[in-house]
C-alpha atoms as a PDB file:
ATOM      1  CA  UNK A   1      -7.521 -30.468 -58.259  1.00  0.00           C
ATOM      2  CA  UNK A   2      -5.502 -27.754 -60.409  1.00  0.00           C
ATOM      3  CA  UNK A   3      -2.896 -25.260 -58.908  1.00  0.00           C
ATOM      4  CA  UNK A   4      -4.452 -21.706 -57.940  1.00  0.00           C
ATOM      5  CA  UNK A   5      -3.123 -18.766 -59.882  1.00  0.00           C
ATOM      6  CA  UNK A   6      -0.097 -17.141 -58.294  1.00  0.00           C
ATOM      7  CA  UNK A   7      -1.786 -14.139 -57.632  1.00  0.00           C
ATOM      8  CA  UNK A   8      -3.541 -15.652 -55.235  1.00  0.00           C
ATOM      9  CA  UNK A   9      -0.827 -14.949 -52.533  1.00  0.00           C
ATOM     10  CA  UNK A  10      -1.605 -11.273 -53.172  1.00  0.00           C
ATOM     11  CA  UNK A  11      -4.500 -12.126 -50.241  1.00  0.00           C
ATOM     12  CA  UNK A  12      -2.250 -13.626 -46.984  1.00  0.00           C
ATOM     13  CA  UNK A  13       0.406 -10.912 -47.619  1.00  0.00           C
ATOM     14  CA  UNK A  14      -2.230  -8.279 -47.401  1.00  0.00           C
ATOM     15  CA  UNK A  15      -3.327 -10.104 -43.923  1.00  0.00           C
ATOM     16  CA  UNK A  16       0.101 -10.194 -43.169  1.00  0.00           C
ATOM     17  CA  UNK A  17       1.207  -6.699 -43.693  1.00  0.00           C
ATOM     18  CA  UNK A  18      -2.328  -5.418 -42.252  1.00  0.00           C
ATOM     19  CA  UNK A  19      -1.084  -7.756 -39.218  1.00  0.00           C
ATOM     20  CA  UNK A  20       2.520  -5.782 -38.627  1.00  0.00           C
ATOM     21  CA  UNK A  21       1.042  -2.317 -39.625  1.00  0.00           C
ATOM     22  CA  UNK A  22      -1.304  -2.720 -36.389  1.00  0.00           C
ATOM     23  CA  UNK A  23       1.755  -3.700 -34.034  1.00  0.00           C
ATOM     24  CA  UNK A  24       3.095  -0.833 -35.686  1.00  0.00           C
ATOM     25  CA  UNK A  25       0.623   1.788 -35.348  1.00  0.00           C
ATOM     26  CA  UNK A  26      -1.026   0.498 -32.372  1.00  0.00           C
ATOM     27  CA  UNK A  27      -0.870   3.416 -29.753  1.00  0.00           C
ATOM     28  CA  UNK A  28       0.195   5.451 -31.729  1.00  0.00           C
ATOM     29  CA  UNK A  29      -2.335   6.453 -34.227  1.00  0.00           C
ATOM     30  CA  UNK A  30      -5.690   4.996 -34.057  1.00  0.00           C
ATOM     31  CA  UNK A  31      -7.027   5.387 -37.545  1.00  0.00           C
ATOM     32  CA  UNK A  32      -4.228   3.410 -38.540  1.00  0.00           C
ATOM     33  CA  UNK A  33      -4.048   0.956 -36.687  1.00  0.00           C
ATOM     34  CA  UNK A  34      -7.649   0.555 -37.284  1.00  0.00           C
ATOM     35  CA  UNK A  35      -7.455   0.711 -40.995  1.00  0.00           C
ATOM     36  CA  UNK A  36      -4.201  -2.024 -40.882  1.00  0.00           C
ATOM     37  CA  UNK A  37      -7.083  -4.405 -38.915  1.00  0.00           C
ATOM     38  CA  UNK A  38      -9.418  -4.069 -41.259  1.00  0.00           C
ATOM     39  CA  UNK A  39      -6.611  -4.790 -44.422  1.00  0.00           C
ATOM     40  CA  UNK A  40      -5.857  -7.994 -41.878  1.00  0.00           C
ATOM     41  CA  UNK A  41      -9.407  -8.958 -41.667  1.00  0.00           C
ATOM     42  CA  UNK A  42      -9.950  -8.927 -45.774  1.00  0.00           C
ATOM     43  CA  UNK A  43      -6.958 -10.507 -46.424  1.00  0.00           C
ATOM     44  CA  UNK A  44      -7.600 -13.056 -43.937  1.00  0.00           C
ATOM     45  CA  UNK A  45     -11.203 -13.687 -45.475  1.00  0.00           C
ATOM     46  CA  UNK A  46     -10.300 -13.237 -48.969  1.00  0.00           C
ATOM     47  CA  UNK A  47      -7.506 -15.731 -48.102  1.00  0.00           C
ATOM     48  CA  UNK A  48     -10.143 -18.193 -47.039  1.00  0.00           C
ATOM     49  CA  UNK A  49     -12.321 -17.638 -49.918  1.00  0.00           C
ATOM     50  CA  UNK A  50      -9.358 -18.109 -52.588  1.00  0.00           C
ATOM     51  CA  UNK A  51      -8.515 -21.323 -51.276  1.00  0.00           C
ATOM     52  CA  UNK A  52     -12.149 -23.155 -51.395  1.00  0.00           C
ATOM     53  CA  UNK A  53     -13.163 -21.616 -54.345  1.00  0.00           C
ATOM     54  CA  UNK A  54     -15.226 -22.222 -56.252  1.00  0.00           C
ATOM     55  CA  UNK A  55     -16.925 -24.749 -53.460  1.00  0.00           C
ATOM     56  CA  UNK A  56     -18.853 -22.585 -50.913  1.00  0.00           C
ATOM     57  CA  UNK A  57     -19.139 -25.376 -47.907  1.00  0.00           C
ATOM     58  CA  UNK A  58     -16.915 -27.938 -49.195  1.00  0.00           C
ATOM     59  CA  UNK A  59     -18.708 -31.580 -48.838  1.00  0.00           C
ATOM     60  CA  UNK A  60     -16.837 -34.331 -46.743  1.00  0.00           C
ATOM     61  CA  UNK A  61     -17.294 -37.253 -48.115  1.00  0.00           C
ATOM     62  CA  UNK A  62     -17.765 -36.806 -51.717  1.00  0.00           C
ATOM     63  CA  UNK A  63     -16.997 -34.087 -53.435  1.00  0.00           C
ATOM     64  CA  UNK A  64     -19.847 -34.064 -55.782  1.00  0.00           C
ATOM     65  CA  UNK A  65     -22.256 -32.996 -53.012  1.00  0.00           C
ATOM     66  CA  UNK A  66     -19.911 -29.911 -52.459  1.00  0.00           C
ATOM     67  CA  UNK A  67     -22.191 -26.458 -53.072  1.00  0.00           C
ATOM     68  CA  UNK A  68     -20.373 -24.064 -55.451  1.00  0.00           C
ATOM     69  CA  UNK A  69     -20.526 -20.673 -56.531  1.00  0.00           C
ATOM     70  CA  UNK A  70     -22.365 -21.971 -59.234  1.00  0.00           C
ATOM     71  CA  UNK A  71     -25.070 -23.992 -58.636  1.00  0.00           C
ATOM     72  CA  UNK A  72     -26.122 -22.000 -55.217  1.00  0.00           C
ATOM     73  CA  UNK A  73     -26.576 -18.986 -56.907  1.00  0.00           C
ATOM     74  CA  UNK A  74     -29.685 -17.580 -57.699  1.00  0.00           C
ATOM     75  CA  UNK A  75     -31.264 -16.989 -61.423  1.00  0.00           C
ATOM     76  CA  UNK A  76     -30.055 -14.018 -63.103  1.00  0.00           C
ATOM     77  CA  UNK A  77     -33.660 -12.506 -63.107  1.00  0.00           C
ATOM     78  CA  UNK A  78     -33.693 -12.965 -58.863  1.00  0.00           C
ATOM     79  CA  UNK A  79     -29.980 -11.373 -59.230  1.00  0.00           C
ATOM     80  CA  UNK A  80     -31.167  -8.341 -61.319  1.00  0.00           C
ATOM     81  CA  UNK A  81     -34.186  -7.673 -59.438  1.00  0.00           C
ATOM     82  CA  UNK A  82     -32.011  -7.800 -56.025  1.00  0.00           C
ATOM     83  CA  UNK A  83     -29.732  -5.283 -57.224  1.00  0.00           C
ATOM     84  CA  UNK A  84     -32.206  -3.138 -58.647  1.00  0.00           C
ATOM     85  CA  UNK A  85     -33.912  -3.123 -55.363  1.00  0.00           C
ATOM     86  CA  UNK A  86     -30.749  -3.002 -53.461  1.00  0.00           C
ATOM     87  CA  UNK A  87     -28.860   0.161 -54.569  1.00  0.00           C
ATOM     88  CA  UNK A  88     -31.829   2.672 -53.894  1.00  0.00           C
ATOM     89  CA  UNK A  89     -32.574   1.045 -50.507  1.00  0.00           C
ATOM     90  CA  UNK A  90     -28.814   1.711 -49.686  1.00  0.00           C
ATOM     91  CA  UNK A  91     -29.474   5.339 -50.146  1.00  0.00           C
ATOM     92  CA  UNK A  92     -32.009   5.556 -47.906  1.00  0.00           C
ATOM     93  CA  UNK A  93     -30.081   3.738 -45.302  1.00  0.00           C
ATOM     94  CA  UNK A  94     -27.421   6.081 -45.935  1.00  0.00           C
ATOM     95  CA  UNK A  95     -29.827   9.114 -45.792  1.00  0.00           C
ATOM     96  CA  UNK A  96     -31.444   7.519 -42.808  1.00  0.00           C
ATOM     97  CA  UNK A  97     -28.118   7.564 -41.017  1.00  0.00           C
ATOM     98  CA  UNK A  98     -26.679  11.082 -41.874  1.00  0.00           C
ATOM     99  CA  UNK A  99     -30.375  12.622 -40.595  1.00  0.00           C
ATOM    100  CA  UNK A 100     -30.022  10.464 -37.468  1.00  0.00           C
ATOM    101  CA  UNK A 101     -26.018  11.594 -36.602  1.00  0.00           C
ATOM    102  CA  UNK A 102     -27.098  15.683 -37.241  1.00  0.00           C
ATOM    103  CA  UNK A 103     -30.253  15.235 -35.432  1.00  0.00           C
END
């Protein structure tokens, strides 16, 4: 197992400083505080993520069982056709919503 990059620590101080920035803000504005949860949150994932990958659930007992980005993925035809599919049905859910809010 090789050393991860150094930027890599990028992700826990983001978690970190998302961490004090909600004792900071909390109670005193909302949207901030709220905003320094969610930078806690991604850093706190994204930390997770750095640190296993490229395995997705890392096997136990041998590490050649271990699913990784790249041999769970789908073909890059199933990929295309996803995101082909995906971005226009994301408009509609965003259309969707706006009507429902005004309505």
């Amino acid at each position: 197992m090789g050393l991860a990059p150094p930027w890599g620590w990028i992700f826990p101080i983001l978690a970190v400083i998302g961490i004090a920035g909600v004792r900071i803000f909390f109670g005193r504005s909302e949207l901030r505080a709220f905003l320094c949860s969610c930078l806690a949150i991604a850093g706190m994932l994204a930390s997770a993520a750095f640190g296993i990958f490229p395995n997705v659930p890392p096997a136990a007992q041998d590490p050649r069982f271990s699913l990784t980005v790249y041999n769970a993925s789908a073909a890059t035809y199933g990929l295309t056709v996803g995101l082909v599919w995906w971005i226009p049905a994301f408009i509609l859910v965003i259309g969707y919503f706006v009507l429902t809010y005004r309505v």
